[in-house]
Protein backbone atom coordinates (compact mmCIF):
# COMPACT_ATOMS: atom_id res chain seq x y z
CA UNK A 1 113.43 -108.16 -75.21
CA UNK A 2 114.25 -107.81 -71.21
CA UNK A 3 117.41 -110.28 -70.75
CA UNK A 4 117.59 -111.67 -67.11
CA UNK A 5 120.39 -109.12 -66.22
CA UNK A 6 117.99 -106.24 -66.58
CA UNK A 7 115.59 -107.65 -63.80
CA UNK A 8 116.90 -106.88 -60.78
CA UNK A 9 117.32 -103.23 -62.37
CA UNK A 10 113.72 -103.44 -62.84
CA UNK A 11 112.79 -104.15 -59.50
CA UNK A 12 115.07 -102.37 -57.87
CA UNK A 13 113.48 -99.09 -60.45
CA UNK A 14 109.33 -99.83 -59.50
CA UNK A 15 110.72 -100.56 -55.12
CA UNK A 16 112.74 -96.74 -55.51
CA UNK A 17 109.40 -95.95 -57.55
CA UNK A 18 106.73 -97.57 -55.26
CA UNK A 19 108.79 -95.64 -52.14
CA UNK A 20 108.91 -92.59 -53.83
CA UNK A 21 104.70 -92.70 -54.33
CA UNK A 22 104.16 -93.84 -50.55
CA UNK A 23 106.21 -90.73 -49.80
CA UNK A 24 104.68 -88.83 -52.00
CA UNK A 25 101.19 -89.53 -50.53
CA UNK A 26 102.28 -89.19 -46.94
CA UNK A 27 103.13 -85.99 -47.81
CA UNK A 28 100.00 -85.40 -49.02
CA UNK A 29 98.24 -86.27 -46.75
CA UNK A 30 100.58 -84.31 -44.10
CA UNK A 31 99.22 -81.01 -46.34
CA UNK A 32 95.58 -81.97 -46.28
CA UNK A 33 94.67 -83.53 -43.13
CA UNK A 34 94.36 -81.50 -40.30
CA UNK A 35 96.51 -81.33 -37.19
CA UNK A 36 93.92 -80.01 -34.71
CA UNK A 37 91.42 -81.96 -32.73
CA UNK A 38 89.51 -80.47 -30.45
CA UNK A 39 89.28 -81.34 -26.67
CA UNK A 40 86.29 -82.22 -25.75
CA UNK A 41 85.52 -83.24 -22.30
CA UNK A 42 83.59 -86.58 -21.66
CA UNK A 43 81.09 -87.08 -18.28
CA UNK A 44 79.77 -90.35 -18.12
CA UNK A 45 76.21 -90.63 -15.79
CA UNK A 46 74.87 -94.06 -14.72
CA UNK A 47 71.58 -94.20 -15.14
CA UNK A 48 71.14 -97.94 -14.18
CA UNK A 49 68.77 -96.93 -11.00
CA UNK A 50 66.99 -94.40 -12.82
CA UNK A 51 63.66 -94.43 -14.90
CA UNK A 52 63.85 -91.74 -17.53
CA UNK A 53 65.88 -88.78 -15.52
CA UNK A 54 65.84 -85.37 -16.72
CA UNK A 55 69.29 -84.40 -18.74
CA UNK A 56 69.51 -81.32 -16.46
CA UNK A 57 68.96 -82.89 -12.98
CA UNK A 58 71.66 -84.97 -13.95
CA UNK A 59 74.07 -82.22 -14.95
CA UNK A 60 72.46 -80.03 -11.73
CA UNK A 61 73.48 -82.87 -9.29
CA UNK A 62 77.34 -83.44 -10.90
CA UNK A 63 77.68 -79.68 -9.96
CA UNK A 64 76.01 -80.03 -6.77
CA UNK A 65 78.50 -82.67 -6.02
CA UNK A 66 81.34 -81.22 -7.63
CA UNK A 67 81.22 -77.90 -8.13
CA UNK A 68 82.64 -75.86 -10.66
CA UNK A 69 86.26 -76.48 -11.26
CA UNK A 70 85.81 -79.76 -13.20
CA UNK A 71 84.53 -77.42 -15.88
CA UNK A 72 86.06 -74.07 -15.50
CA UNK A 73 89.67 -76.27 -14.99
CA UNK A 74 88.83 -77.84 -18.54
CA UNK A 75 87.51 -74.48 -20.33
CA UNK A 76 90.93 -72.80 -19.33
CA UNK A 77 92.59 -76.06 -20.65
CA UNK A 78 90.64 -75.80 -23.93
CA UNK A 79 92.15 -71.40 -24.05
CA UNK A 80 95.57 -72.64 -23.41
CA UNK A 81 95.38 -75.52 -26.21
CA UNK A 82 93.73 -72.39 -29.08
CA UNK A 83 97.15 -70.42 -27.52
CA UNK A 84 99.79 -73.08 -28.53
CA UNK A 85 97.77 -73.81 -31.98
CA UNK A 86 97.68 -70.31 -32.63
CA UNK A 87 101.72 -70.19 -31.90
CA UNK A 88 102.03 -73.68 -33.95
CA UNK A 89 100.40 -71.78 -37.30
CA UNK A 90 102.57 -68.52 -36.75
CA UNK A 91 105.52 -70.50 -36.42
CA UNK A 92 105.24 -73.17 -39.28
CA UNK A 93 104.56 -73.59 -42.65
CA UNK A 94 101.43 -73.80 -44.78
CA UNK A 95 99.44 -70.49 -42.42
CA UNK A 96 96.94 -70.12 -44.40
CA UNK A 97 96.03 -73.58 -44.86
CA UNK A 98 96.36 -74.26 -40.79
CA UNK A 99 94.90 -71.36 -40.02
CA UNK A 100 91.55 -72.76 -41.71
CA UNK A 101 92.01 -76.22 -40.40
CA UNK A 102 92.49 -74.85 -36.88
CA UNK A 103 89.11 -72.73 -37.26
CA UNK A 104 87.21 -75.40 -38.55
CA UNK A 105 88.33 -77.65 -35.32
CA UNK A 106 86.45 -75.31 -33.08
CA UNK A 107 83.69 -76.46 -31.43
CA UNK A 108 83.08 -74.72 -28.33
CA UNK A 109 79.31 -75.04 -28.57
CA UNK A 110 79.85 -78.90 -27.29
CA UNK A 111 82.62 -79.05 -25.57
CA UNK A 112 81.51 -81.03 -22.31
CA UNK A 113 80.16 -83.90 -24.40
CA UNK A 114 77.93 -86.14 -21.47
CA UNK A 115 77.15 -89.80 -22.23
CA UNK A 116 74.12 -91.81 -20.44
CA UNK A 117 74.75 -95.22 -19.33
CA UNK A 118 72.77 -97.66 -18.53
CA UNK A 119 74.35 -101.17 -16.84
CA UNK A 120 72.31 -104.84 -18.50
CA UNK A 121 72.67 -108.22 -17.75
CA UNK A 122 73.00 -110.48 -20.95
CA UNK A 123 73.86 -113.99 -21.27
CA UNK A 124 76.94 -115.98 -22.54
CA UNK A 125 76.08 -119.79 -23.19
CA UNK A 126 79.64 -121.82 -22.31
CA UNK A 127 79.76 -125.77 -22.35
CA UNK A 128 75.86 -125.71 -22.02
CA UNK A 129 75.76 -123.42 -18.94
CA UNK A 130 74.09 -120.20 -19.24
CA UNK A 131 76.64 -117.60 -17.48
CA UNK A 132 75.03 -113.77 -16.92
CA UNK A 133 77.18 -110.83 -17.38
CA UNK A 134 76.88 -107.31 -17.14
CA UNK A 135 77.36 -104.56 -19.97
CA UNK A 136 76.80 -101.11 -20.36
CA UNK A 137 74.92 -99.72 -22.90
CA UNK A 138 74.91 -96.02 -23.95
CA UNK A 139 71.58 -94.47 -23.88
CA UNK A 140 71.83 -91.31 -24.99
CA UNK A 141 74.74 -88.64 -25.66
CA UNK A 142 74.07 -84.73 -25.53
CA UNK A 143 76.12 -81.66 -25.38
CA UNK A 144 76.47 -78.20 -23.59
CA UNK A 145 78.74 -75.11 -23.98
CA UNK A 146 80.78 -73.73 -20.74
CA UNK A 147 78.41 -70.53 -20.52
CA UNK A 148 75.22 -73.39 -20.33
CA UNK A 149 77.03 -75.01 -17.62
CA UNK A 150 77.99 -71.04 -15.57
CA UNK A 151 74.90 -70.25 -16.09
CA UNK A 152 73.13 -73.74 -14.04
CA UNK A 153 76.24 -73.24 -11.32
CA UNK A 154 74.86 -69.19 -10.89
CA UNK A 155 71.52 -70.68 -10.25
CA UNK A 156 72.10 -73.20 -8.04
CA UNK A 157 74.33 -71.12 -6.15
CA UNK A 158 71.63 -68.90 -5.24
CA UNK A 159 69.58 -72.04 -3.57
CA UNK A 160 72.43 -72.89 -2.01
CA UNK A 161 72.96 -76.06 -3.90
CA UNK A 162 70.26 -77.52 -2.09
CA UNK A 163 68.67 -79.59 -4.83
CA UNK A 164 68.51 -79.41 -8.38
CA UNK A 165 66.59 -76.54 -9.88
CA UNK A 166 63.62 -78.50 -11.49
CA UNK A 167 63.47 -80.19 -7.55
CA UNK A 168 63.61 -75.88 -6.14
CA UNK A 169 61.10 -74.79 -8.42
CA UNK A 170 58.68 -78.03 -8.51
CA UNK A 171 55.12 -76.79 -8.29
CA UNK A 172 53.92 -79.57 -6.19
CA UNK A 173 56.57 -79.39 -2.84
CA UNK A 174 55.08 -82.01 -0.93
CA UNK A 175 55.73 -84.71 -3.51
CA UNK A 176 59.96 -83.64 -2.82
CA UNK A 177 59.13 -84.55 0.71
CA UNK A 178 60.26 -88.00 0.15
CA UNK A 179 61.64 -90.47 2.70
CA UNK A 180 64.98 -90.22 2.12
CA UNK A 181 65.13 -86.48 2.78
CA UNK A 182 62.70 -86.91 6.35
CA UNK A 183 65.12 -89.13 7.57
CA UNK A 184 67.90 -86.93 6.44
CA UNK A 185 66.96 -84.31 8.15
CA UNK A 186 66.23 -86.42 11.43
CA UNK A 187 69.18 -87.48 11.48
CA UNK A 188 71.01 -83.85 11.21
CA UNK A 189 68.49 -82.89 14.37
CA UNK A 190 69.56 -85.53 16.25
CA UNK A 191 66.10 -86.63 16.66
CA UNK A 192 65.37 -83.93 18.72
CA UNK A 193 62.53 -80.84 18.57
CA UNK A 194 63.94 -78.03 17.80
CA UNK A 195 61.32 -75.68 19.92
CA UNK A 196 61.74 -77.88 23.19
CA UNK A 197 64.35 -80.15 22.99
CA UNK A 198 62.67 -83.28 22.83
CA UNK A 199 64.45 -86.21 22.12
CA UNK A 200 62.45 -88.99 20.02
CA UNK A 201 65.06 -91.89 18.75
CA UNK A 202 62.11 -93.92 18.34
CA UNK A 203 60.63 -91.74 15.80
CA UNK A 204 57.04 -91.55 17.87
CA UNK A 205 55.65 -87.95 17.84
CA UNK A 206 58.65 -86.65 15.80
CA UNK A 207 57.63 -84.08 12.98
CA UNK A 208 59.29 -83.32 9.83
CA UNK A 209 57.93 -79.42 9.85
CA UNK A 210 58.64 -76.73 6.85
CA UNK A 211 59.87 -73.39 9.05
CA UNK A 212 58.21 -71.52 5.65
CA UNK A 213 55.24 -73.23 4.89
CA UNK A 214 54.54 -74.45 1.27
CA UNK A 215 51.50 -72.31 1.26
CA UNK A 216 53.89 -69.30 1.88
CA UNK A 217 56.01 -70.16 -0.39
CA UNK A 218 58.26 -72.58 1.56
CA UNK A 219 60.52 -75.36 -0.41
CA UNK A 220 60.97 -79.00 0.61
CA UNK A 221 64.77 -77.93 1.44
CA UNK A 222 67.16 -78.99 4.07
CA UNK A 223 67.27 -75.06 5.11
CA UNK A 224 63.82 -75.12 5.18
CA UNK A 225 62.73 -77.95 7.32
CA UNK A 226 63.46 -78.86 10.92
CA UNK A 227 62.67 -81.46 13.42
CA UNK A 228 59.39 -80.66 15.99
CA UNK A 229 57.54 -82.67 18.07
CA UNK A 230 53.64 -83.07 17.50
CA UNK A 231 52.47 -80.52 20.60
CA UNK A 232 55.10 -77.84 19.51
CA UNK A 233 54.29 -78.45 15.70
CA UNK A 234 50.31 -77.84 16.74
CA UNK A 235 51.00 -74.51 18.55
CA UNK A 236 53.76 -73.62 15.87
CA UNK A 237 50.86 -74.12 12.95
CA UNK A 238 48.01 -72.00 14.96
CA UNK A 239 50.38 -68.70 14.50
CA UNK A 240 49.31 -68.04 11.15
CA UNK A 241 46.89 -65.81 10.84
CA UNK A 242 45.62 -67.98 7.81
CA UNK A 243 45.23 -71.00 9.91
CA UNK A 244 47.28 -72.73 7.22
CA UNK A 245 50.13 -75.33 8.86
CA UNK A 246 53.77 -75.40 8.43
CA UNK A 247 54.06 -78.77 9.06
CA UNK A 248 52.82 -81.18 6.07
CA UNK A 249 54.30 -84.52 6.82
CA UNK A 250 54.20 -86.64 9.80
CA UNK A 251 56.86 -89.46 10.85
């Protein structure tokens, strides 16, 4: 039989024990579990304003408005973090093990992860009183590979990152002709015809004209429209040999 002078033995036996096991499976799990975790790079878009936008219009438009170094900075980030895991395996224990562990944390394929937002009101009910709030709720999440994202920064470059490439290529140009961009491009003229030198602040007689025309070819582009007034517009149209006009949307 255990006498009461052998039980604080005993429990001071299974505490030794019970550390010795919680040591044990730390250690464990220090073998097993891997070290590495990849760094991916998150871009959050706000879609609140925007009724089912195309994934690469949105990812055309961050580069448009921030160029390339948000992503190259981050892929050379990504080949100086494979460098010091590559030095951490040489250097430690257990290669073989890491070495497999660091391999199977490679995931280059998505490493700009991009996350669609979308801001909703919901309601909290407090003391009787409805109070609204707002939230954001993800809509979707996709991912791209750095070569994906050279690739859409090569093309846009060449359009001189005028608009997204869906906008560039868009069959129907005169639908891209849309208010915002006419009064853009007022505004950079001053309000003034380009041919004559007209000034029109009030907006009467002032043409939004397309130097190429659409039937040539010509894209609803800041580089490719200009301010006229209506009598230099009509002559400027009647120069085609086609009869076809350059100018397709009046103000």
């Amino acid at each position: 039989m255990i006498s009461y002078k052998d039980i604080p033995i005993i429990i001071t036996g299974s505490i030794f024990l019970l550390i010795l096991v919680i040591l044990l499976v730390e250690l464990l799990i220090w073998i097993f579990k891997s070290p590495f975790q990849y760094p991916y790079k998150k871009i959050v878009f706000d879609i609140s304003k925007k009724r089912n936008p195309k994934k690469e219009d949105l990812i055309d438009q961050y580069i448009i408005e921030n160029g390339l170094s948000p992503f190259s900075d981050h892929f050379m980030y990504v080949e100086k973090w494979k460098n010091i895991c590559k030095a951490k395996i040489e250097n430690g224990k257990l290669k073989n093990r890491r070495r497999k562990q660091y391999l199977a944390s490679l995931d280059d394929a998505h490493m700009f992860q991009f996350c669609l937002e979308r801001s909703q009101t919901r309601y909290r009910q407090r003391n009787y009183v409805k109070f609204a709030y707002k939230t954001k709720v993800v809509v979707s999440e996709f991912s791209k590979d750095y070569s994906y994202i050279k690739r859409r920064f090569d093309a846009l470059k060449a359009i001189h990152f005028e608009c997204t490439l869906s906008e560039y290529y868009a069959k129907d140009q005169r639908k891209k002709m849309t208010k915002a961009l006419r009064s853009e491009i007022a505004k950079r003229d001053n309000f003034t015809c380009q041919i004559c030198g007209k000034y029109m602040p009030d907006g009467v007689g002032l043409h939004i004209d397309h130097i190429i025309p659409i039937a040539k070819g010509g894209k609803s582009v800041p580089s490719n429209l200009q301010v006229l007034c209506s009598k230099c517009n009509g002559k400027k149209s009647n120069t085609y040999k086609d009869g076809s006009k350059v100018s397709d949307y009046n103000s």
